[in-house]
Protein backbone atom coordinates (compact mmCIF):
# COMPACT_ATOMS: atom_id res chain seq x y z
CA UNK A 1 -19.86 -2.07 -25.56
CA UNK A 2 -19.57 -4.78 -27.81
CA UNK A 3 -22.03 -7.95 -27.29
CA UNK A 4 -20.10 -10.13 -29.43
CA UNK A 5 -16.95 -11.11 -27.55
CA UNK A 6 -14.90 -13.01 -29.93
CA UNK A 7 -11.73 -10.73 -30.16
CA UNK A 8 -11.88 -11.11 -26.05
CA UNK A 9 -10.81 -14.48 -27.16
CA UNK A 10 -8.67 -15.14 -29.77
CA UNK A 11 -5.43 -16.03 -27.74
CA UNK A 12 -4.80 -19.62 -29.01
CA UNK A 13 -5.05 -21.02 -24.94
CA UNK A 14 -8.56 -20.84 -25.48
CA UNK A 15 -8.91 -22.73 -28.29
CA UNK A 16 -7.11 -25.11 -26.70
CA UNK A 17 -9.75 -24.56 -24.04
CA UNK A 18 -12.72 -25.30 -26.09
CA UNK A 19 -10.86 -28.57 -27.74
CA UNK A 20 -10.23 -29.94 -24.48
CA UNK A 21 -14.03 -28.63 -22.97
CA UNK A 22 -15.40 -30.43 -26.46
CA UNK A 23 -13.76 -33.29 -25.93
CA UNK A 24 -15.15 -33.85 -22.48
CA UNK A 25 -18.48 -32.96 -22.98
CA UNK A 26 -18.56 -29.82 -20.86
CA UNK A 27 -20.21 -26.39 -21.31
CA UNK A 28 -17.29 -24.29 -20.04
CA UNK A 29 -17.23 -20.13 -20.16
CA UNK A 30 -14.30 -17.34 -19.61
CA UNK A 31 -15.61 -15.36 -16.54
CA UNK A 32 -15.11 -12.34 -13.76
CA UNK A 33 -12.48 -9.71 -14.30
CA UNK A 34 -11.18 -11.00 -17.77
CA UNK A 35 -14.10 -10.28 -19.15
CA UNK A 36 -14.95 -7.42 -17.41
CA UNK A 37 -11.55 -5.64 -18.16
CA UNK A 38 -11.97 -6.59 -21.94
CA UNK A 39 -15.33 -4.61 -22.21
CA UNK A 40 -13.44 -1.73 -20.25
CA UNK A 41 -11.05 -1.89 -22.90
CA UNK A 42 -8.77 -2.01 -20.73
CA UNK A 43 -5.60 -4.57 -20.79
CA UNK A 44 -6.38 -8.05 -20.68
CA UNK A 45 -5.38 -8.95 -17.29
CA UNK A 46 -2.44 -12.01 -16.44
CA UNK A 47 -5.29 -13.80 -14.55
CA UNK A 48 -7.86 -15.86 -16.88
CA UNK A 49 -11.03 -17.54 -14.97
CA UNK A 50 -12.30 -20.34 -16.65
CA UNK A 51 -15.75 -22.07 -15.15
CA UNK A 52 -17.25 -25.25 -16.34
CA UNK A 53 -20.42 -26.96 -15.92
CA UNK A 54 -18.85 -30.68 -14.56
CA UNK A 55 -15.02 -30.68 -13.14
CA UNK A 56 -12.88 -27.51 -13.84
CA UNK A 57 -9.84 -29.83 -12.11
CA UNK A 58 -11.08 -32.74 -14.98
CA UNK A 59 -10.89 -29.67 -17.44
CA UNK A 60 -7.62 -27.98 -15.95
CA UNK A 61 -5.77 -31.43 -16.40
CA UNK A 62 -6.79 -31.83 -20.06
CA UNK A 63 -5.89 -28.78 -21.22
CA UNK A 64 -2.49 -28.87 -19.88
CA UNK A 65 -1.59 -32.18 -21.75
CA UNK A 66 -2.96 -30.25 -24.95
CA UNK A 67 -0.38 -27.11 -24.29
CA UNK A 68 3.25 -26.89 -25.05
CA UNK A 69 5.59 -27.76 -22.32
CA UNK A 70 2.69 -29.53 -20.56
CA UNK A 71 2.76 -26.96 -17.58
CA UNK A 72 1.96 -28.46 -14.15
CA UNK A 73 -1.49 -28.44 -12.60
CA UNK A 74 -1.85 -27.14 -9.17
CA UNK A 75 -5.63 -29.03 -7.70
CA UNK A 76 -6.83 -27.70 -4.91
CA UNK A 77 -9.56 -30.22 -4.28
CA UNK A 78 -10.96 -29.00 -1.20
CA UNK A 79 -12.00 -25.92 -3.25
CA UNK A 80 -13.12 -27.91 -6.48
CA UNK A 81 -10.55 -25.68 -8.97
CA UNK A 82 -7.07 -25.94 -10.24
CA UNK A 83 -4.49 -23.39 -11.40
CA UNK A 84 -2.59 -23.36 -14.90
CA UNK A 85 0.68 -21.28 -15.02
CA UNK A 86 1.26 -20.95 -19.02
CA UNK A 87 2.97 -18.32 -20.68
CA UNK A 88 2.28 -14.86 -18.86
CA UNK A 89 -1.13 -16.05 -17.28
CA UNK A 90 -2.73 -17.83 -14.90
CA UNK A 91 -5.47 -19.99 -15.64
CA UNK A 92 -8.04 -20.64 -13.11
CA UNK A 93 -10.20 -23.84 -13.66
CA UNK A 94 -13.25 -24.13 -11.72
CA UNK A 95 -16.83 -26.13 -11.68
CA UNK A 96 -19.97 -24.15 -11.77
CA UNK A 97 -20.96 -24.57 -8.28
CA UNK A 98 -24.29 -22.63 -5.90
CA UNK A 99 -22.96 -21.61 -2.29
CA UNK A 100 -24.51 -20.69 1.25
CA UNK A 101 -22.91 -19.44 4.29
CA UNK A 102 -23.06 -19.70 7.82
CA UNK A 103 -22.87 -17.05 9.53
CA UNK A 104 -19.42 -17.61 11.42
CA UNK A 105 -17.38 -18.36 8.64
CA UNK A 106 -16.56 -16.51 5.06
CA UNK A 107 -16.18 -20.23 3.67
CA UNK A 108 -19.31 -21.45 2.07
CA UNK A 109 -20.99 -25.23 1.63
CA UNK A 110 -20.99 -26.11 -1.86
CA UNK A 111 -22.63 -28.01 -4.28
CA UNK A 112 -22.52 -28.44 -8.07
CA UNK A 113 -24.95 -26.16 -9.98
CA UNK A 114 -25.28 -24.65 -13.52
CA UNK A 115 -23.64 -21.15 -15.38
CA UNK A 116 -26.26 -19.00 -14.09
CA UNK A 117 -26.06 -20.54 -10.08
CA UNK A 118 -22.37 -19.58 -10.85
CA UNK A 119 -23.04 -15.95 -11.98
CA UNK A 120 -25.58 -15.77 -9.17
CA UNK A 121 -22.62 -16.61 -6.08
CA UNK A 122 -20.52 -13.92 -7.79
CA UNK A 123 -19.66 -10.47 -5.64
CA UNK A 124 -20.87 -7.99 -8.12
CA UNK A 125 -22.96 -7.83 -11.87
CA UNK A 126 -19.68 -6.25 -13.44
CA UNK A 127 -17.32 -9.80 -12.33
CA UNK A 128 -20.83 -12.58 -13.67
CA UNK A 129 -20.02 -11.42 -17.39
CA UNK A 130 -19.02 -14.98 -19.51
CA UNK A 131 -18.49 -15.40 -22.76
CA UNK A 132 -19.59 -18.95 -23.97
CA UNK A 133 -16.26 -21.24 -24.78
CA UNK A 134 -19.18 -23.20 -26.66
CA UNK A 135 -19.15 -24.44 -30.21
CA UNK A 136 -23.06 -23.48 -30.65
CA UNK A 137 -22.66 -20.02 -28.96
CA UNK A 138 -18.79 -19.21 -28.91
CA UNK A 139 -18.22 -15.77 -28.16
CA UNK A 140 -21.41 -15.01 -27.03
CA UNK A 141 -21.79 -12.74 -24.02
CA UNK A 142 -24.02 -14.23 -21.29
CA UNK A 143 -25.19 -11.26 -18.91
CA UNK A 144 -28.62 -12.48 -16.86
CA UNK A 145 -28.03 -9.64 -14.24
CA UNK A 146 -27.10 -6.68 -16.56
CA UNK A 147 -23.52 -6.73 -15.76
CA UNK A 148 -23.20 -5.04 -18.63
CA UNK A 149 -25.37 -1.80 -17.89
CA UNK A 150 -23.98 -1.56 -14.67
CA UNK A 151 -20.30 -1.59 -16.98
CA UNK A 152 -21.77 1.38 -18.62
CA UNK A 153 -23.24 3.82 -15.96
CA UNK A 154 -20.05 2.96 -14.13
CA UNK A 155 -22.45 1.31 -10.94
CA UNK A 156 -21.11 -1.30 -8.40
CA UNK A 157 -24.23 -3.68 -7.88
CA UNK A 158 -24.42 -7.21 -6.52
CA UNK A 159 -26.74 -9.56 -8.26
CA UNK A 160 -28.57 -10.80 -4.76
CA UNK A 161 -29.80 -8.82 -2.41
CA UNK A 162 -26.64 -6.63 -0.81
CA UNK A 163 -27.37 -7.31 2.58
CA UNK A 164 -26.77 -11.50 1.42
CA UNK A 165 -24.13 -10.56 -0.23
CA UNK A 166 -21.98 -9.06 2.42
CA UNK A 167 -23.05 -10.57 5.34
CA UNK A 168 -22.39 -14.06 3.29
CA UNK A 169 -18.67 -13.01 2.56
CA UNK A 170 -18.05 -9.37 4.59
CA UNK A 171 -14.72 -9.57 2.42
CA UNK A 172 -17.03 -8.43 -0.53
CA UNK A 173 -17.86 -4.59 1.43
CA UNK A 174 -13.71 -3.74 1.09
CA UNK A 175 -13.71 -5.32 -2.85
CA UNK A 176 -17.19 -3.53 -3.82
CA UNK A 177 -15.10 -0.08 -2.03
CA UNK A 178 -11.60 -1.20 -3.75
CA UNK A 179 -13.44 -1.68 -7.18
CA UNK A 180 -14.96 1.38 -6.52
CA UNK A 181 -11.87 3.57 -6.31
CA UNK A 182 -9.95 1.46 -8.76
CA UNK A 183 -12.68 1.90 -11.56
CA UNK A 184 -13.85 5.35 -10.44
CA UNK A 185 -17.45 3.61 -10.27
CA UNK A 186 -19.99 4.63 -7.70
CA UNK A 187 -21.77 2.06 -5.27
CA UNK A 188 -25.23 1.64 -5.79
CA UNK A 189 -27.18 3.26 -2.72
CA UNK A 190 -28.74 -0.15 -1.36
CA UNK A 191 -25.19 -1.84 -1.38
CA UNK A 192 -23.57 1.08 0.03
CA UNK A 193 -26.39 1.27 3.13
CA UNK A 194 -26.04 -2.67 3.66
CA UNK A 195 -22.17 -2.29 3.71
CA UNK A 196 -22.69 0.39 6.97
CA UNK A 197 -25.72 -2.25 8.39
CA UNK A 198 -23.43 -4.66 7.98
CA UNK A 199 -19.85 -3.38 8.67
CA UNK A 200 -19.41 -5.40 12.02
CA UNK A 201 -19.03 -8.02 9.84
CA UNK A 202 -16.04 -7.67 9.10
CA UNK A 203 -14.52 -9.03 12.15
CA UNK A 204 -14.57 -12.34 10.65
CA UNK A 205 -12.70 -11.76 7.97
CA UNK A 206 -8.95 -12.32 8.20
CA UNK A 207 -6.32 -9.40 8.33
CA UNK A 208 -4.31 -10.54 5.53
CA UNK A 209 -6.93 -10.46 3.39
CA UNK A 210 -7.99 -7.01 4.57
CA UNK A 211 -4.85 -5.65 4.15
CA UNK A 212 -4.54 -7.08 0.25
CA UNK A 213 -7.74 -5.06 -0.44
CA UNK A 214 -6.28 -1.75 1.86
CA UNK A 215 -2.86 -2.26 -0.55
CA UNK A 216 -4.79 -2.43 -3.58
CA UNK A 217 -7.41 0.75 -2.27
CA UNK A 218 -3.86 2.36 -1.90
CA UNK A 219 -2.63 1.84 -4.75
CA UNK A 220 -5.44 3.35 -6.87
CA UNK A 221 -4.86 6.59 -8.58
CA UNK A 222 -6.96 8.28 -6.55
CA UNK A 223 -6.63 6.67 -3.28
CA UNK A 224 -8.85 9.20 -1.18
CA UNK A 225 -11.85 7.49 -3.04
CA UNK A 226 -11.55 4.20 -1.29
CA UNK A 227 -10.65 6.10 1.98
CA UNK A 228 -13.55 8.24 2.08
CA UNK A 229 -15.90 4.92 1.78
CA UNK A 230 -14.47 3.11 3.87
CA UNK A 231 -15.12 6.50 6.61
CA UNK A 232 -18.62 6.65 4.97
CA UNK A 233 -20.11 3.08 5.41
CA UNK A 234 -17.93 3.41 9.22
CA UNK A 235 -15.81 0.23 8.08
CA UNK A 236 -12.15 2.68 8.29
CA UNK A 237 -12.46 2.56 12.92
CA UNK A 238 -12.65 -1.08 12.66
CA UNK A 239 -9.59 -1.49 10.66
CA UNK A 240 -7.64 1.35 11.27
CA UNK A 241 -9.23 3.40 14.02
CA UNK A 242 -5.93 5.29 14.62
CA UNK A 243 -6.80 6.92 11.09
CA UNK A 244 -10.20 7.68 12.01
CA UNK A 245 -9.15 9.08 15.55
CA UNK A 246 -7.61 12.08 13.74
CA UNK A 247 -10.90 13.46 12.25
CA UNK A 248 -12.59 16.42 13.49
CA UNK A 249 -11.89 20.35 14.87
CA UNK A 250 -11.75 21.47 18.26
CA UNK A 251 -11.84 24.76 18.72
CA UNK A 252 -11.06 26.31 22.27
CA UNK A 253 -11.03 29.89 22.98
CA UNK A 254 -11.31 30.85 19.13
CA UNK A 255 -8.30 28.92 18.01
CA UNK A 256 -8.85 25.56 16.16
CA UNK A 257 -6.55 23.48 14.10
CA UNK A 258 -7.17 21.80 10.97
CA UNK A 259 -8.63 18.46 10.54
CA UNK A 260 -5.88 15.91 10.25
CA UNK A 261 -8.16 12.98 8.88
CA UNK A 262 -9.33 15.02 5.67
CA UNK A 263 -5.46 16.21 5.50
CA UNK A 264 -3.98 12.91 5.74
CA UNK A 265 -6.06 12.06 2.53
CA UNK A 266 -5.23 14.73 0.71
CA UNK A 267 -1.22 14.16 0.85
CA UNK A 268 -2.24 10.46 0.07
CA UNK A 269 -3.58 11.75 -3.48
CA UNK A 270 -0.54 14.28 -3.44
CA UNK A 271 1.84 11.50 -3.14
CA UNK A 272 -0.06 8.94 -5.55
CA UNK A 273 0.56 11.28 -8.54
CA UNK A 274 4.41 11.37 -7.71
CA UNK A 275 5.05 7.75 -6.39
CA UNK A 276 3.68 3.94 -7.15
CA UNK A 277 5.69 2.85 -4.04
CA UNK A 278 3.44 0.89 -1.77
CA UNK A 279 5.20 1.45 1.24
CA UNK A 280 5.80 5.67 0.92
CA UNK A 281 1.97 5.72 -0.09
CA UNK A 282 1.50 4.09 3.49
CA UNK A 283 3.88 6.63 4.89
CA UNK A 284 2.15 9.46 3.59
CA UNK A 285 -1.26 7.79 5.13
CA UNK A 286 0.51 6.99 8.57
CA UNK A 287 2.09 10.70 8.61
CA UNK A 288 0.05 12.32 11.03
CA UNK A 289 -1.11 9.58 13.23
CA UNK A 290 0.76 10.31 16.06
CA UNK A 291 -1.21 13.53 16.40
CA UNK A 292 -4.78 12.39 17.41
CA UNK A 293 -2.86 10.97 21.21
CA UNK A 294 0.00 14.12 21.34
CA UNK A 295 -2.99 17.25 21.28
CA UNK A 296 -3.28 19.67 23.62
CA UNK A 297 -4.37 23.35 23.82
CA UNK A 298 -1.76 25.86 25.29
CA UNK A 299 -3.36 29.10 25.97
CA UNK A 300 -0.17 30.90 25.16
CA UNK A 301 0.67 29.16 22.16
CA UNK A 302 -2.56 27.12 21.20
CA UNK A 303 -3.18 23.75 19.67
CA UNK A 304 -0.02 21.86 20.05
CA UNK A 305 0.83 18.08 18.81
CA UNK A 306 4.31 17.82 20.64
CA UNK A 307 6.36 14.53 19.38
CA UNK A 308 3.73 13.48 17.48
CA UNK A 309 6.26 12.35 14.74
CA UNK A 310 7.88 9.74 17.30
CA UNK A 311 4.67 8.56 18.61
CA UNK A 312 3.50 7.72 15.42
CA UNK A 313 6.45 6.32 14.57
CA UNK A 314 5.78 3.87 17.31
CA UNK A 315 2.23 3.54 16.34
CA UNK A 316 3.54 2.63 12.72
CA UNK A 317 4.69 -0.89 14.83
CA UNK A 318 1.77 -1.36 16.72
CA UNK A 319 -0.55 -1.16 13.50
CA UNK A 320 1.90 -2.92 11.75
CA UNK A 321 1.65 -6.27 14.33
CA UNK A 322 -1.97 -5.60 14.18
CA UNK A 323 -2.36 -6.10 10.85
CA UNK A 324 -0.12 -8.67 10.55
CA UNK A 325 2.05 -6.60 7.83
CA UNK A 326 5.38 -7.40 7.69
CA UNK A 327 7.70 -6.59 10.64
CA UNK A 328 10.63 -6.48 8.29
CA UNK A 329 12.65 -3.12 6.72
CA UNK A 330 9.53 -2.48 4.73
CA UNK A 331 7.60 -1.33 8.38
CA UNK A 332 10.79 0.23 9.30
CA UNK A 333 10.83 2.42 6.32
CA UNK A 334 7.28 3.80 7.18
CA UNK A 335 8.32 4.02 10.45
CA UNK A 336 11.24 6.26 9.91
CA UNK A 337 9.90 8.47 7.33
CA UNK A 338 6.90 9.45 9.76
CA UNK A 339 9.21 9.81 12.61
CA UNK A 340 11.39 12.15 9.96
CA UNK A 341 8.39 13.72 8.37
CA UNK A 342 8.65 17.24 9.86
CA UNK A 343 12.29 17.60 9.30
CA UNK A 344 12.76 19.00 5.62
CA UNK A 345 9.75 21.26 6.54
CA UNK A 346 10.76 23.11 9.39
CA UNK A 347 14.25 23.28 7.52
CA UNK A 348 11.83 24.75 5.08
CA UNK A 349 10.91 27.44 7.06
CA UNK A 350 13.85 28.35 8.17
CA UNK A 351 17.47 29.70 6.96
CA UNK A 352 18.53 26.32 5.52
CA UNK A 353 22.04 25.55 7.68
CA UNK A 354 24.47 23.24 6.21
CA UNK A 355 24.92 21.52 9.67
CA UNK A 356 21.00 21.25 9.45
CA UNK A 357 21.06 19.67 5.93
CA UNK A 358 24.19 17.51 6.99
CA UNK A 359 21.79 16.18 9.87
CA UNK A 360 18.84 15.69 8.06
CA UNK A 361 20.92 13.59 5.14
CA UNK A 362 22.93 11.46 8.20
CA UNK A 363 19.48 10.75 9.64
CA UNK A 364 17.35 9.96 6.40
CA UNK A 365 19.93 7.68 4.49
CA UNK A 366 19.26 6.36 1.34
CA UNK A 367 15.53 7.15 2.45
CA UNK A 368 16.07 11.31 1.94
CA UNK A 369 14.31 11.17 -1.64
CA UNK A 370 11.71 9.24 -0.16
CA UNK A 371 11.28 11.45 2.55
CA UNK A 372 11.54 14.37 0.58
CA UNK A 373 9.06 13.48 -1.46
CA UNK A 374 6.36 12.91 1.06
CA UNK A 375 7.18 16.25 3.20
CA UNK A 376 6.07 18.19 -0.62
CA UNK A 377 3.08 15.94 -1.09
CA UNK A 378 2.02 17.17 2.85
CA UNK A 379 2.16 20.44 1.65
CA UNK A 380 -2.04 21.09 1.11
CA UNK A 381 -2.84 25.01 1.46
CA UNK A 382 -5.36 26.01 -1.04
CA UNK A 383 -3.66 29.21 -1.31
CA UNK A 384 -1.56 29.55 -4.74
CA UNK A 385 1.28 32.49 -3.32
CA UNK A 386 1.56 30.24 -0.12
CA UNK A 387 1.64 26.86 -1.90
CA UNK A 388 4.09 28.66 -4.30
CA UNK A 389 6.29 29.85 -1.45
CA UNK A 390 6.55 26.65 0.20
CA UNK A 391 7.95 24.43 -2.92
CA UNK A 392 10.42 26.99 -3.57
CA UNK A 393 11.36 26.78 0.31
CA UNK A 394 11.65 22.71 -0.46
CA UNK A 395 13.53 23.49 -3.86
CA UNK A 396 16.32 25.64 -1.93
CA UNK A 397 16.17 22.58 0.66
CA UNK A 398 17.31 20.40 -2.32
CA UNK A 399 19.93 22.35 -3.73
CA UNK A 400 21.92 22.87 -0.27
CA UNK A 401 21.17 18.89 -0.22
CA UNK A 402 23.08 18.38 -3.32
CA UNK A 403 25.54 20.79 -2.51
CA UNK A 404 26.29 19.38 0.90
CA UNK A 405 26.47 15.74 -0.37
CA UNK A 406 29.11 16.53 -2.91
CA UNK A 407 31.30 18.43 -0.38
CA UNK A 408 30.63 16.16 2.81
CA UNK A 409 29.61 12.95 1.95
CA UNK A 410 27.07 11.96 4.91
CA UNK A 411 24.31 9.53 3.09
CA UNK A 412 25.51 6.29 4.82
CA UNK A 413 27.97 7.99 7.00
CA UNK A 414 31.09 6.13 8.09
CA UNK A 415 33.26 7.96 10.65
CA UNK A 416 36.67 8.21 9.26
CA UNK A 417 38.36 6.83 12.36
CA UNK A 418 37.24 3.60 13.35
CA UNK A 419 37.05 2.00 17.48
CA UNK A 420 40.23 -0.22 16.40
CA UNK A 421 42.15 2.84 15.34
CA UNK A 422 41.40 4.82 18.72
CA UNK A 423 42.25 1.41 21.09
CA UNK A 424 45.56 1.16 19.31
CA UNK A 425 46.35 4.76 19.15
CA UNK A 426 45.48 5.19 22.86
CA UNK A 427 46.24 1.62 23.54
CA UNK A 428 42.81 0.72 25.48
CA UNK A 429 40.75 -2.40 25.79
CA UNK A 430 37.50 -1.71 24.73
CA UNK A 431 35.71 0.88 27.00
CA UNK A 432 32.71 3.81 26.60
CA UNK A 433 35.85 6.14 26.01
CA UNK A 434 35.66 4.68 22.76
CA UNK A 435 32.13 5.39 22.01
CA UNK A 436 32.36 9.37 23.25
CA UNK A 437 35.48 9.63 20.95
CA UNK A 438 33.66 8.15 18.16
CA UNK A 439 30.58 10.38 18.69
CA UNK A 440 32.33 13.74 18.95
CA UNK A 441 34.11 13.15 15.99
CA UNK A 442 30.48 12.48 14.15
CA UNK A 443 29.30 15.68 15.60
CA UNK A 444 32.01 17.74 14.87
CA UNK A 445 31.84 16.36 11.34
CA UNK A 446 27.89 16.84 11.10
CA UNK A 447 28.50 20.82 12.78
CA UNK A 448 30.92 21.28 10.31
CA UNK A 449 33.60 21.60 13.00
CA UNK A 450 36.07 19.46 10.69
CA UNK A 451 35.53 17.65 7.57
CA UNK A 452 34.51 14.27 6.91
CA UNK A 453 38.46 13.33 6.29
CA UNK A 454 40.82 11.03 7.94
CA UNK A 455 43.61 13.93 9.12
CA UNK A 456 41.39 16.38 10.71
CA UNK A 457 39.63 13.33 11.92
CA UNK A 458 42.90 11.83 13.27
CA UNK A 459 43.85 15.04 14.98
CA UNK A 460 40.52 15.95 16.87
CA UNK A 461 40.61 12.16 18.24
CA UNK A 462 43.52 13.10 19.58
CA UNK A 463 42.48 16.36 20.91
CA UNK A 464 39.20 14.63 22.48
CA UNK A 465 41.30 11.73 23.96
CA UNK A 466 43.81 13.88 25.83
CA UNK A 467 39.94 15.82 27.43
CA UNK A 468 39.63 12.13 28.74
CA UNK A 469 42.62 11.78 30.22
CA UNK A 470 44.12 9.45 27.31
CA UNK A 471 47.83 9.94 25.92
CA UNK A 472 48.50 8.56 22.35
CA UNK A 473 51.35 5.94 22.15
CA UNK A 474 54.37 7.86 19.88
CA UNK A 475 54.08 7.30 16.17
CA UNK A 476 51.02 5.67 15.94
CA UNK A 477 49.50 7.13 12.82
């Protein structure tokens, strides 16, 4: 890895940087992921963090006069730093600054201090990388706790002692896991032990901001890696103990069933290589959580999990408010997919009905793909003539989809005979006749009694009215 940094930065902002820095007599440096991502070769990312030995606000304010459009300075002055929106990136101004903690509160006392007191109050070697912004030393790559070697062997390290570290800012146990799985780096073996000394923690530590570092673990490639950590340093039952509850086999009278935890992970990495969608990835992880409260052991028929798809869709909420994710369509999507999730597979299994299908594409919506598309990442059997069997079951499943939704037109169902239509034809106020009409007309259109079209419609309201004791007024259609 290159020691000399200048291509990291030759974007003309930071020469506008080192103008304005030289003109107020500061020693200012481009630190943290910026850096780090540059010697990854990886994409310079949208997010530039700029530190300064004197007032990165001072700094922040100059260098926005200097750039075109003169783009507005956000100062957050309780915080000492101030934000630059120019162009695609955001530039992050801040003074070089020591910290200490208390031991109720992630929010440090702080005090002005030099580049390396700066490097020193940073989470991990890999994010204190700078590269000088200095006339005498620009581009120079300033590394006092081999940031850089760490880079290299791929290690997750924290330049104090760990157990400081964390129990400073317990925030920094889910980033060191998060960077972890994002970079397919390992944590070093004293930060991973202080992470499980120090797990409790992480009560302090807001749920928003746990749940940006569970979204980003998520997102990862491989999102089983951050999973497994978080189950290995004992952090996962404190912050989602309804995953954790679903680990381990019971077996009772030589019949066990599998372990859902290690499952669940494994459709999680299933799904990630199909899907970037946030929300189906936390679908696929929410799947089977209904199972850990629904099992019991029949002796006739064994391990059973009855309704564990609508319990955990009702657990989806619960977790949800919990959290504090949003309570919006988003938490309704995961619900319904895990409350769906064992649909398309025992259809599956099964001779594929098209009064089945036409149920399973009323129910699903616009959400079918979706659902689809978790119900083949669940499928996990090791063995290749099973596995094989299985997405050919799902590929049949698809086809008599398609052909059903050509011929019958049930994604976003709308009955063909409206409640007006049956009070004027029958000339009733509005009464629950109305609603068993309407629903006997869906189910004879979802049996494939009659089609989904207005005459046979028209004529089986009639049919079901007259069962109710209702006579149509003459002429009415």
């Amino acid at each position: 890895m290159p020691r000399d940094c200048q291509e990291a930065i030759k974007n003309p902002v930071f020469t506008t940087i080192v103008d304005s820095s030289k003109e107020l007599a500061l020693e200012t440096y481009v630190i943290g992921g910026y850096v780090r991502d540059f010697l990854l070769g990886k994409r310079s990312p949208k997010d530039i963090d700029i530190v300064t030995v004197g007032s990165g606000i001072a700094l922040a304010q100059k260098v926005a006069e200097k750039l075109s459009g003169k783009p507005r300075v956000q100062v957050f002055k309780n915080f000492g730093t101030a934000m630059v929106h120019y162009q695609n990136h955001e530039l992050e101004f801040v003074g070089a600054r020591k910290e200490s903690y208390s031991k109720d509160s992630r929010k440090p006392r702080v005090e002005d201090g030099n580049l390396e007191d700066d490097q020193r109050r940073r989470d991990f070697t890999i994010n204190t990388l700078a590269i000088s912004l200095n006339e005498a030393t620009y581009g120079q790559l300033l590394d006092p706790f081999q940031g850089l070697q760490d880079l290299e062997k791929g290690i997750i390290r924290t330049p104090l002692d760990p157990g400081i570290t964390y129990s400073d800012d317990p925030l920094r146990m889910l980033r060191a896991i998060r960077f972890a799985a994002q970079l397919d780096f390992s944590i070093e073996l004293s930060s991973l032990q202080a992470i499980t000394i120090h797990k409790d923690r992480i009560k302090i530590v807001s749920r928003e901001r746990i749940v940006d570092e569970l979204h980003k673990i998520i997102l990862c490639d491989r999102p089983s890696t951050g999973l497994k950590l978080l189950h290995k340093t004992e952090l996962l039952p404190l912050i989602l103990p309804e995953l954790s509850a679903l680990e381990g086999i019971e077996e009772i009278e030589g019949q066990r069933h599998k372990d859902n935890f290690w499952h669940t992970l494994e459709v999680l990495d299933n799904i990630a290589r199909h899907t970037d969608d946030l929300w189906l990835r936390w679908a696929a992880l929410l799947h089977d959580i209904g199972k850990a409260p629904t099992k019991r052991f029949d002796k006739k028929i064994g391990w059973t999990f009855h309704a564990h798809e609508f319990v955990g869709s009702k657990m989806v909420y619960k977790l949800f408010k919990r959290m504090r994710m949003p309570l919006n369509e988003k938490m309704k999507f995961v619900q319904k997919l895990v409350l769906l999730s064992s649909r398309p597979i025992i259809l599956s299994q099964d001779f594929v009905t098209d009064s089945a299908v036409r149920r399973l594409i009323f129910d699903a919506g616009d959400q079918i793909e979706a659902l689809m598309t978790l119900c083949e990442a669940d499928i996990t059997t090791k063995n290749p003539v099973r596995q094989k069997k299985y997405l050919s079951n799902f590929k049949l499943v698809r086809e008599k989809m398609t052909e059903v939704e050509e011929r019958d037109r049930i994604r976003n169902f709308q009955p063909p005979i409206s409640g007006e239509l049956i009070m004027a034809t029958f000339n009733i106020p509005p009464s629950k006749e109305i609603g068993l009409i309407k629903d006997a007309i869906k189910e004879a259109i979802l049996d494939g009694v009659i089609p989904n079209e207005y005459r046979p419609a028209y004529q089986f309201m009639l049919d079901q009215g007259r069962k109710l004791g209702l006579e149509p007024l003459k002429n009415k259609e």
